[in-house]
Protein backbone atom coordinates (compact mmCIF):
# COMPACT_ATOMS: atom_id res chain seq x y z
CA UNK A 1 9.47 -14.78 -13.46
CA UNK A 2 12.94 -15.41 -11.80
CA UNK A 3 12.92 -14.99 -7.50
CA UNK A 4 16.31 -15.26 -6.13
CA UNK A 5 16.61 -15.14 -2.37
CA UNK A 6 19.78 -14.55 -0.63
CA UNK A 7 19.40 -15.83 3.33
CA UNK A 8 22.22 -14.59 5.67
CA UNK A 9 22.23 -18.03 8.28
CA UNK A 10 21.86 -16.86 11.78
CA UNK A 11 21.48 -13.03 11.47
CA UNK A 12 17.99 -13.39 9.86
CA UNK A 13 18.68 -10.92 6.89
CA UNK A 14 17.05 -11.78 3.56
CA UNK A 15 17.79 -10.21 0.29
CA UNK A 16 14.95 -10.78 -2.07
CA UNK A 17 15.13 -10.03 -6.58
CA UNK A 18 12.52 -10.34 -8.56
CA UNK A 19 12.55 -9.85 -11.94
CA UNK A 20 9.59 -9.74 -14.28
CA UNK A 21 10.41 -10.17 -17.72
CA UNK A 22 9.92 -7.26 -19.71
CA UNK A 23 9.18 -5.62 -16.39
CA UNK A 24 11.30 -3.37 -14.19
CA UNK A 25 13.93 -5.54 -11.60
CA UNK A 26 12.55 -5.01 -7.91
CA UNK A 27 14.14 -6.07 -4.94
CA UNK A 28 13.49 -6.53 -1.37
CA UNK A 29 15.57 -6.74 1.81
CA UNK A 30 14.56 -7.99 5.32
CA UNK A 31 16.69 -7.01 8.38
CA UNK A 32 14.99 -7.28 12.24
CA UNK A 33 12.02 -7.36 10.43
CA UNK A 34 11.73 -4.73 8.68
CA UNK A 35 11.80 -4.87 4.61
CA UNK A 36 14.08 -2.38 2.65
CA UNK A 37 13.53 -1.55 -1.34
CA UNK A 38 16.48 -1.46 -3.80
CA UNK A 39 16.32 0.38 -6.97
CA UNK A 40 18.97 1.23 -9.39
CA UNK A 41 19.21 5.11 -10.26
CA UNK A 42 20.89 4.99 -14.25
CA UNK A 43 21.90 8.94 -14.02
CA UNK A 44 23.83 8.08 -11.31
CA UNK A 45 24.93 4.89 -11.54
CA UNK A 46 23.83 3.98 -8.06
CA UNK A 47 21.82 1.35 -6.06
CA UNK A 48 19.26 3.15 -3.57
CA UNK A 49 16.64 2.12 -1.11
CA UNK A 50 13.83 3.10 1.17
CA UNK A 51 12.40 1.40 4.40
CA UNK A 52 9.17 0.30 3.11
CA UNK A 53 5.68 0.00 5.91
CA UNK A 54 6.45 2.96 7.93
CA UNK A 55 5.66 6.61 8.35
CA UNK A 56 9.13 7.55 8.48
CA UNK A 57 11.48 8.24 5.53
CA UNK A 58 14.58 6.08 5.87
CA UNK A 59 16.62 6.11 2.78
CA UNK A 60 20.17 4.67 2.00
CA UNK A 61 22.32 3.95 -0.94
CA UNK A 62 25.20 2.20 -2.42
CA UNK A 63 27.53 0.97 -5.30
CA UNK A 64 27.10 -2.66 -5.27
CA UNK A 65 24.80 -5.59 -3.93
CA UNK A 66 27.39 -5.69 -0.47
CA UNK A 67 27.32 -1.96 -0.25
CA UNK A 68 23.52 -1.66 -0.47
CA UNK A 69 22.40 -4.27 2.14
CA UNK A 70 25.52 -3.00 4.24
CA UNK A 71 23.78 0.78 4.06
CA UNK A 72 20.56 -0.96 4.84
CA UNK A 73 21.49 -2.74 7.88
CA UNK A 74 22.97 0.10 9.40
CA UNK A 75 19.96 2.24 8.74
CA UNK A 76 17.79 -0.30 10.30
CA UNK A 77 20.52 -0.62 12.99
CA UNK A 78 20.57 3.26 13.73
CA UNK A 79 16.87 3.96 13.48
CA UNK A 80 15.67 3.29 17.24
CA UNK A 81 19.00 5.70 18.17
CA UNK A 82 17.47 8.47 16.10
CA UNK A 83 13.70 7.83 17.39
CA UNK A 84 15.49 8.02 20.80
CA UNK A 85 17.25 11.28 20.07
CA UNK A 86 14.27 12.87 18.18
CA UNK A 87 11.79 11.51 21.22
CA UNK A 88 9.24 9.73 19.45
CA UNK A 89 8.89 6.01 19.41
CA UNK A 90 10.29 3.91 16.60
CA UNK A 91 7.46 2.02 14.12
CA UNK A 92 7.00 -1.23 14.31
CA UNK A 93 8.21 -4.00 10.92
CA UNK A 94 5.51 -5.68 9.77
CA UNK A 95 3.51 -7.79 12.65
CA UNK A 96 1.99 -10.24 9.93
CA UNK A 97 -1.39 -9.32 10.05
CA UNK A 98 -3.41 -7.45 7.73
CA UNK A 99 -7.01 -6.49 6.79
CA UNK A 100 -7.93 -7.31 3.72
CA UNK A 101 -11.20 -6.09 2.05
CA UNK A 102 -12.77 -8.13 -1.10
CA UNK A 103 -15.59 -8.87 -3.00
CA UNK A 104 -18.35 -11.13 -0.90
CA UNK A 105 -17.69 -13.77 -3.69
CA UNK A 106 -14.29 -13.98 -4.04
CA UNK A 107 -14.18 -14.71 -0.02
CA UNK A 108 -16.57 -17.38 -0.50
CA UNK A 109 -14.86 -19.01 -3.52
CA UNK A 110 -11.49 -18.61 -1.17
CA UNK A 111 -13.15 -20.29 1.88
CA UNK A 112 -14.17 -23.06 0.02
CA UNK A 113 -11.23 -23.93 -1.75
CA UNK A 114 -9.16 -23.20 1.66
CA UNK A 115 -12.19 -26.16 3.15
CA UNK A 116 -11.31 -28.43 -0.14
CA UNK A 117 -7.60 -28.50 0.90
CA UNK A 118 -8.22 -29.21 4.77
CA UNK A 119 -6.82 -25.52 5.79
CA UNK A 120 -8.53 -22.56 7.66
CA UNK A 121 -8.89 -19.58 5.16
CA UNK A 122 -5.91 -17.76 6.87
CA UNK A 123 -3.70 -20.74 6.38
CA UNK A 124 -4.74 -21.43 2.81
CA UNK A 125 -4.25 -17.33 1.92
CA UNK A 126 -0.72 -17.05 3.76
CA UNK A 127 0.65 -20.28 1.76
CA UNK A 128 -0.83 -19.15 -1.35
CA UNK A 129 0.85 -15.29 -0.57
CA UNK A 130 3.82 -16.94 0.40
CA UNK A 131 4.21 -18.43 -3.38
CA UNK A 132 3.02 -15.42 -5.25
C-alpha cells in the first residue's frame, strides 16, 4: 500500500492517494472539513469528484491534480451560498463521532487490548483508524 498526503500549511486542506496494488487508485480531499473523492474518468480523460458524508450531490471536475482540488475548494467554498439561495440549511462535515455496531466479542477482545496498552477503547480505536 502507498498513502501520500499532501497538507496545504495554514489553510487546513489535505489531499489524500491511496493506492492499493492491483487495486483501483482512490483519493481523498479535506477542505473546512469536509472530504471530497477524486476519480479519474478514462473516456474522458478527466479527474472528477463528489462531496462524500452528505445528502446533497456536490460534484466537480478537472484536468490535473491543481485543477481538481481548485474545483473542489470552490465547491466547498460556494455550497453554504447555494443552501442560502435554495433556503435549506447546509450539512454538516464530519463531527468525528460515529456509531459503530459489532460483534459482542470483537468489543471485548478490543476493550481489552485498548486496557493492555493503557488507553480508553475510543482512544485505542481512533489511533488504530487513524493508521489503517
Amino acid at each position: 500500500m502507498c498513502i501520500v498526503i499532501f497538507y496545504q500549511p495554514g489553510q487546513g486542506n489535505y489531499f489524500f492517494h491511496i493506492s492499493l496494488y492491483g487495486e483501483a487508485v482512490k483519493s481523498v480531499m479535506i477542505c473546512k472539513g469536509y472530504a471530497g473523492t477524486v476519480e479519474y474518468n478514462e473516456e474522458d480523460a478527466c479527474l472528477f469528484g463528489r462531496i462524500a458524508g452528505i445528502r446533497d450531490i456536490i460534484t466537480y471536475e478537472g484536468e490535473s491534480v491543481a485543477g481538481i482540488r481548485q474545483a473542489f475548494e470552490e465547491v466547498v467554498d460556494d455550497y453554504p451560498n447555494h443552501c442560502d439561495a435554495t433556503g435549506k440549511e447546509p450539512d454538516k462535515p464530519y463531527s468525528g463521532k460515529f456509531v459503530l455496531r459489532i460483534d459482542p466479542s470483537v468489543h471485548a477482545e478490543l476493550a481489552a487490548k485498548a486496557s493492555a496498552d493503557g488507553k480508553s477503547l475510543n482512544r485505542y480505536i481512533a489511533d488504530v483508524s487513524a493508521h489503517a
